[in-house]
Protein backbone atom coordinates (compact mmCIF):
# COMPACT_ATOMS: atom_id res chain seq x y z
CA UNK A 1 225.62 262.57 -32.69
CA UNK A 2 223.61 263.38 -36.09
CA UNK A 3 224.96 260.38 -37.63
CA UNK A 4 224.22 258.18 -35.08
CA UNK A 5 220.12 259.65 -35.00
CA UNK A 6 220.02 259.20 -38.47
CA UNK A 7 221.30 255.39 -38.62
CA UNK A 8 218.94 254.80 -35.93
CA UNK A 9 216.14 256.62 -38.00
CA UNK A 10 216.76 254.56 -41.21
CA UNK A 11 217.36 251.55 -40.10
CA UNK A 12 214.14 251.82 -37.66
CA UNK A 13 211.89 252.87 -40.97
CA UNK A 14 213.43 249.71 -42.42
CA UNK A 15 212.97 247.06 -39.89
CA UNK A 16 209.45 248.27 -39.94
CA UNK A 17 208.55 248.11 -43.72
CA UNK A 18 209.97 244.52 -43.28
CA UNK A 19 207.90 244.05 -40.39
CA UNK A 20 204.86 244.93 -42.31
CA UNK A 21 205.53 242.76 -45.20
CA UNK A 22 206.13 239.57 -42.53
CA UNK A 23 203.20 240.34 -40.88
CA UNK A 24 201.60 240.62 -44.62
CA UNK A 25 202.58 237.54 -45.69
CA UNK A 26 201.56 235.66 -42.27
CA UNK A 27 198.05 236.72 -41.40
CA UNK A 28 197.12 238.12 -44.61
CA UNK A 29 197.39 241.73 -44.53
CA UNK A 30 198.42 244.16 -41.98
CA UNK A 31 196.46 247.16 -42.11
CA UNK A 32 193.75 245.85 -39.89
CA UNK A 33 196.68 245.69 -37.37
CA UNK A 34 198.11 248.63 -38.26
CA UNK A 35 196.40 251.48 -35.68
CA UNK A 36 196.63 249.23 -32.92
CA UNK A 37 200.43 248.47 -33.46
CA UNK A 38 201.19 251.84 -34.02
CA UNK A 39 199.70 253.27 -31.08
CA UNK A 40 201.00 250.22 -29.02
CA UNK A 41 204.46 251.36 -30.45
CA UNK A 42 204.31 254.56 -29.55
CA UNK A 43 203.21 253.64 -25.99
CA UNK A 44 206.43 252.06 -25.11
CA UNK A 45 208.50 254.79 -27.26
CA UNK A 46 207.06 256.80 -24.70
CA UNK A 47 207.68 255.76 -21.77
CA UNK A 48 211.71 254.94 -23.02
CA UNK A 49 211.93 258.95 -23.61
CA UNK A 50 210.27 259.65 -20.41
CA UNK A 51 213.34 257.98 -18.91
CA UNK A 52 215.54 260.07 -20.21
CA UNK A 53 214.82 262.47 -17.61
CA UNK A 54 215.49 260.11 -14.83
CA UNK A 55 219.09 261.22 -15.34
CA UNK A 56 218.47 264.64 -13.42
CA UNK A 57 217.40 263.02 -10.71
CA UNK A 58 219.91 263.53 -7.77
CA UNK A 59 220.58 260.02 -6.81
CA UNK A 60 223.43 259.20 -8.90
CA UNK A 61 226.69 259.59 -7.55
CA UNK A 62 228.47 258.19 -10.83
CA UNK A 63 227.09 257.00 -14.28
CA UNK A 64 227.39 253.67 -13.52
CA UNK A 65 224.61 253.78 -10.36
CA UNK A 66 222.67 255.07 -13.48
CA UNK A 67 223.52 253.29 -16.43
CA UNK A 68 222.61 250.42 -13.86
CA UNK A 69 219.21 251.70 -13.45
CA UNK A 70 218.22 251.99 -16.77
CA UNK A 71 219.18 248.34 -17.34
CA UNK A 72 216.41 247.64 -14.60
CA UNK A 73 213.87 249.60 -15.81
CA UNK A 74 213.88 248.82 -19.47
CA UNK A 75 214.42 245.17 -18.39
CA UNK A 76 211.04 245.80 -16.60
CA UNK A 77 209.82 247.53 -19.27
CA UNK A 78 210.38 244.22 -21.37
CA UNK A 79 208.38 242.11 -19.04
CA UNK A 80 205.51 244.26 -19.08
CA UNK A 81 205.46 244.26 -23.64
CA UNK A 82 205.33 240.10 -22.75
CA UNK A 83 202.77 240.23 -20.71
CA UNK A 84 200.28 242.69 -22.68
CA UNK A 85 201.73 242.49 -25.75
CA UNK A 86 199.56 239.08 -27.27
CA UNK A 87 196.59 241.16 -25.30
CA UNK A 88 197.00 244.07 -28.04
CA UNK A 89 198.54 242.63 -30.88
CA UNK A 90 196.21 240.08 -32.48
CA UNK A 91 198.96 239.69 -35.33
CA UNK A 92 201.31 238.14 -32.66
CA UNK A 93 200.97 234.35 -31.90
CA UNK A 94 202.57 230.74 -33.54
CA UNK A 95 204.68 231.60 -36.75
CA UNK A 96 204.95 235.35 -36.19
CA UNK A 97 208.68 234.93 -34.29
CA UNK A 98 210.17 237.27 -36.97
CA UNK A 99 207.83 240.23 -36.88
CA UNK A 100 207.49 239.88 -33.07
CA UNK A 101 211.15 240.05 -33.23
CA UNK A 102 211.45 242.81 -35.62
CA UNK A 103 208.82 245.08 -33.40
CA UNK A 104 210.82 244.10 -30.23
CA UNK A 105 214.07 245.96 -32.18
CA UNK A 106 211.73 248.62 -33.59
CA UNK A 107 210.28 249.94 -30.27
CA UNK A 108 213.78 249.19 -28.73
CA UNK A 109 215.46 251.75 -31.30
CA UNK A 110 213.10 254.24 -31.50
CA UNK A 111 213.28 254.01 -27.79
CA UNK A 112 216.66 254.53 -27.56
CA UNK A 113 216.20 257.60 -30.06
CA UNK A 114 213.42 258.89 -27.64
CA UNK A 115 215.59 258.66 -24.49
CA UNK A 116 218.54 259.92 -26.44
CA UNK A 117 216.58 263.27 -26.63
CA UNK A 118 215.41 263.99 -23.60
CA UNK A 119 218.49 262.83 -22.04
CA UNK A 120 220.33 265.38 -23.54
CA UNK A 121 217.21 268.02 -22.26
CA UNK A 122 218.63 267.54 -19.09
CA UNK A 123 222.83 266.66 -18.92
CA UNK A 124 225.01 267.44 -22.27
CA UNK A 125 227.90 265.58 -20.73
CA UNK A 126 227.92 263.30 -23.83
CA UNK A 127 227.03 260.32 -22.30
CA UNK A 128 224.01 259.56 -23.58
CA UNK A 129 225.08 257.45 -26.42
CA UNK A 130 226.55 254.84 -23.94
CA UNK A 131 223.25 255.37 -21.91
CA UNK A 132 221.03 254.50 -24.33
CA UNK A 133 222.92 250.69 -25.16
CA UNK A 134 220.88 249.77 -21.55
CA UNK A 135 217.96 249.60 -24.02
CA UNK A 136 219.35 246.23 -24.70
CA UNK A 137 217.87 244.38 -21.69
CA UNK A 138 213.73 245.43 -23.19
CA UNK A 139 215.03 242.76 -25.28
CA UNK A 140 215.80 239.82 -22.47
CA UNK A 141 212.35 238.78 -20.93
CA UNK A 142 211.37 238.21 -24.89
CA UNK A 143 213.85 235.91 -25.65
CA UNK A 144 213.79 234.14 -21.51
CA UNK A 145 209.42 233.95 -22.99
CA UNK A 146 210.76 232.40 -26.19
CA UNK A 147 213.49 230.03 -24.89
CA UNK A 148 210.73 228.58 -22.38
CA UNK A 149 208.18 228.34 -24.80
CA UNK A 150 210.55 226.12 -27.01
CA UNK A 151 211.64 223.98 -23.90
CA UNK A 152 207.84 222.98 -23.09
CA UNK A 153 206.93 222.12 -27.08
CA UNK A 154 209.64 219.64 -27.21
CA UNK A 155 207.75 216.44 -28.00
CA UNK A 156 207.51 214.60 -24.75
CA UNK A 157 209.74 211.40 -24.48
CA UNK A 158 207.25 207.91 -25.12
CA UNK A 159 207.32 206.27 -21.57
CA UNK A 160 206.19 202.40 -21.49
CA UNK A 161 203.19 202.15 -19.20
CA UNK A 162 203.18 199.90 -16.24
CA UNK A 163 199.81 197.46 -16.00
CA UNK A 164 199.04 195.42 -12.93
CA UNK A 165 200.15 191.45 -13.56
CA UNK A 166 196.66 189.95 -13.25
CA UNK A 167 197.59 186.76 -15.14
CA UNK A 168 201.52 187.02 -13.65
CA UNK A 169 201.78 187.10 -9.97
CA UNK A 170 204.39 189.23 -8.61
CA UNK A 171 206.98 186.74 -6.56
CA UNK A 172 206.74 186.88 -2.99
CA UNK A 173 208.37 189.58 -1.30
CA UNK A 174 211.94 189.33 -0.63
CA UNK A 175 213.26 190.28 2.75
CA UNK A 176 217.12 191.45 1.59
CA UNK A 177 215.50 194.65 -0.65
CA UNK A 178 214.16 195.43 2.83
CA UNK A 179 217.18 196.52 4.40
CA UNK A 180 216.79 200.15 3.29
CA UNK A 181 213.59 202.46 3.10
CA UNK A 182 212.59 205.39 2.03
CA UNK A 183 209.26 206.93 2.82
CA UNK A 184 207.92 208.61 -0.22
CA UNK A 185 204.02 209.23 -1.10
CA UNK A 186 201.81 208.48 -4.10
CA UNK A 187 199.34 210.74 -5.34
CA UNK A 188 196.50 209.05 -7.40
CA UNK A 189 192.54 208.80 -7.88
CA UNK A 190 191.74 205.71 -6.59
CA UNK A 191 189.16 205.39 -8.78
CA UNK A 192 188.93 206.70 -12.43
CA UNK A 193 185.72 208.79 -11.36
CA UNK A 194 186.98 210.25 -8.42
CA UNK A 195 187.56 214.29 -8.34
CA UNK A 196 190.34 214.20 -6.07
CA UNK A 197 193.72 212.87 -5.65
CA UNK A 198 194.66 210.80 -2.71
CA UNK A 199 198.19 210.84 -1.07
CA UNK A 200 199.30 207.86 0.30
CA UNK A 201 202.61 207.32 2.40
CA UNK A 202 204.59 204.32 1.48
CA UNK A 203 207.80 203.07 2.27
CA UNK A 204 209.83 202.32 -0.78
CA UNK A 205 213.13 200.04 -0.45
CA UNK A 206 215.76 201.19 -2.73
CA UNK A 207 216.81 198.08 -4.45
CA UNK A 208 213.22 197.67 -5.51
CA UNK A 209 212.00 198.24 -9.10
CA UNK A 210 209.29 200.61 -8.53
CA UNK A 211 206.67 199.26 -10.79
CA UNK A 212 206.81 196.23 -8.37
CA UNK A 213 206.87 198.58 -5.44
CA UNK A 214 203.15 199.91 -6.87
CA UNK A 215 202.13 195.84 -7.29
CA UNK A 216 202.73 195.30 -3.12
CA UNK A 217 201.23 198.59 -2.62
CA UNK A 218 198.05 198.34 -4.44
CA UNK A 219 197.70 194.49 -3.16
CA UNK A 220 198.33 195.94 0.67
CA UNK A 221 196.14 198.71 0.22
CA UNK A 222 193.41 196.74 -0.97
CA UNK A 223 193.30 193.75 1.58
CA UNK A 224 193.00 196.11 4.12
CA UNK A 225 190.53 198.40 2.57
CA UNK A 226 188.33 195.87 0.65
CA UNK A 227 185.61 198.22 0.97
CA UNK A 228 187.65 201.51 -0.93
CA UNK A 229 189.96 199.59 -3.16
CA UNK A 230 192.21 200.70 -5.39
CA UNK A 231 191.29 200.51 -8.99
CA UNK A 232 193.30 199.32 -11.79
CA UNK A 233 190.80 198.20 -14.32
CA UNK A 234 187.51 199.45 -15.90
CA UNK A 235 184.36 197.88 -15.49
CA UNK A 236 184.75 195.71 -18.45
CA UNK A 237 188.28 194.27 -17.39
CA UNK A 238 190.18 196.18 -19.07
CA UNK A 239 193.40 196.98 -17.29
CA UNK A 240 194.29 200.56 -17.04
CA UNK A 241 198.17 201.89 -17.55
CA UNK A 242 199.60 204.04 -15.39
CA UNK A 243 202.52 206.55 -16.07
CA UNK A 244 204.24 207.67 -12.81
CA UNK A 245 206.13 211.13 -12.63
CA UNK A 246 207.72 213.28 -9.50
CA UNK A 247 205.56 215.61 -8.50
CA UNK A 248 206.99 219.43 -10.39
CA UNK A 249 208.11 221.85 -8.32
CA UNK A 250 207.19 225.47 -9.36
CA UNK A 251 210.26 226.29 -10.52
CA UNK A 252 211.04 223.29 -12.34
CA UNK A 253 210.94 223.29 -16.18
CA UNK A 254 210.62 219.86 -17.08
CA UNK A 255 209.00 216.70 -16.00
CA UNK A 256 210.77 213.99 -13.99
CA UNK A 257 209.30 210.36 -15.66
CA UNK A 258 209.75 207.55 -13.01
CA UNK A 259 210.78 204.34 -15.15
CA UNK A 260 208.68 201.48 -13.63
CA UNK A 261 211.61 198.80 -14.86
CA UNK A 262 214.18 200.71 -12.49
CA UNK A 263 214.59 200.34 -8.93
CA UNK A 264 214.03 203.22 -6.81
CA UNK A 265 217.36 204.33 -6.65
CA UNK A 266 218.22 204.03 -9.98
CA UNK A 267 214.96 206.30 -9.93
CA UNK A 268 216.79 208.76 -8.04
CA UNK A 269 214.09 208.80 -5.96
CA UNK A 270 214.50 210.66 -2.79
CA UNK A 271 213.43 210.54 0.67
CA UNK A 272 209.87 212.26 1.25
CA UNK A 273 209.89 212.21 -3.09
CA UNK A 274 206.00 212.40 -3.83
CA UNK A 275 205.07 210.62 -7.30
CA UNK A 276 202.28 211.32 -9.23
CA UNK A 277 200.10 208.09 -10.71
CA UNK A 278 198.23 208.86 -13.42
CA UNK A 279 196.39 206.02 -15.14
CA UNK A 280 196.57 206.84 -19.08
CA UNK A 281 194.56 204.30 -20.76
């Protein structure tokens, strides 16, 4: 047990002179940082020790139950030092992944140290050791926070715009892509200066490349609404592009581009789809 404390010890005192040094080297000095990080530290060094006592609670029938419970709350406890932590820590932010990291793993250890002791306040059954390894999951939402924020800085793909054939007429409709529909809705400003969006219902045949889709829409829209057309030019002729896009769902990560040269199946475009228009140029 008073090896294991003393490993912990040293190799916390070293992950945090080479947290200083990082943090050095990245915004120029850290003692300006230094109370604040400390006493931030200590905060969540706190409140791991303070669970410690949760053991003597009478609500655990085995150690699992508990062991299971500490996963929760220090997994919690790892959500809350993402939320706040940029709030406190003016040293965090773009190219500070390694000292973020290397405070994550020094709170995290002197945690477990901290939890280790008042665990064994309450039961000397000599399981606090294996306790103390749920300390592991602080560490999850930090990495879930850095994985996302990697996802949304990959450089979005180029998509070719889609312009409205002023000089090239669209052919004239053909009946066979007719055969099978799909109502879907568009979501666009009619107008470059509007405030809103507009949603429009459509229906879309499937064997139809969608940028021509948009051409018969547009051209319906506006013959029978000569007086609250559609715009796809500004005033001085100039033909606006348009990029067209599903419409995100919360819990999606990653935008869905609609290719204007593919038919709507090819698309994958779904009844009841909507598809954002958004004029880019």
């Amino acid at each position: 047990m008073g090896r294991w404390m003393m490993v912990l010890g040293v190799g916390t005192i070293g992950l945090s002179a080479l947290m200083g040094i990082l943090i050095n080297r990245i915004r120029g000095g850290f003692k300006a940082f230094s109370k604040r990080t400390i006493l931030y530290t200590l905060s969540f060094v706190l409140v791991f020790a303070l669970s410690g006592f949760c053991i003597a609670l009478p609500l655990w029938s085995q150690y699992l139950y508990a062991f299971i419970f500490f996963q929760a709350f220090y997994l919690g406890v790892g959500i809350v030092h993402v939320l706040v932590s940029r709030q406190w820590l003016k040293w965090m932010g773009p190219g500070a992944f390694w000292p973020e990291l290397l405070h994550l793993l020094v709170i995290m250890l002197l945690g477990a140290v901290g939890m280790i002791m008042t665990y064994r306040i309450v039961n000397r059954e000599g399981a606090e050791i294996a306790m103390s390894t749920a300390a592991l999951f602080f560490m999850v939402p930090y990495f879930v926070y850095k994985t996302y924020q990697r996802s949304v800085a990959i450089p979005p793909k180029v998509y070719k715009q889609w312009y409205y054939p002023v000089h090239s007429r669209e052919p004239d409709l053909d009946e066979a892509k007719m055969k099978n529909l799909l109502v879907i809705s568009f979501e666009f400003q009619k107008q470059m200066t509007d405030r809103y969006f507009t949603n429009f219902r459509a229906k879309a045949p499937v064997d139809m490349e969608f940028g021509e889709l948009f051409y018969y829409f547009i051209n319906d829209y506006n013959d029978r609404h000569g007086g609250s057309s559609i715009r796809f030019a500004d005033n001085q002729g100039d033909l606006h592009g348009w990029v067209f896009y599903r419409k995100p769902k919360w819990y999606h990560l990653s935008t869905k581009y609609i290719d204007s040269e593919k038919t709507v199946f090819i698309n994958n475009i779904k009844e009841n789809d909507v598809i954002i228009c958004n004029r880019v140029s």
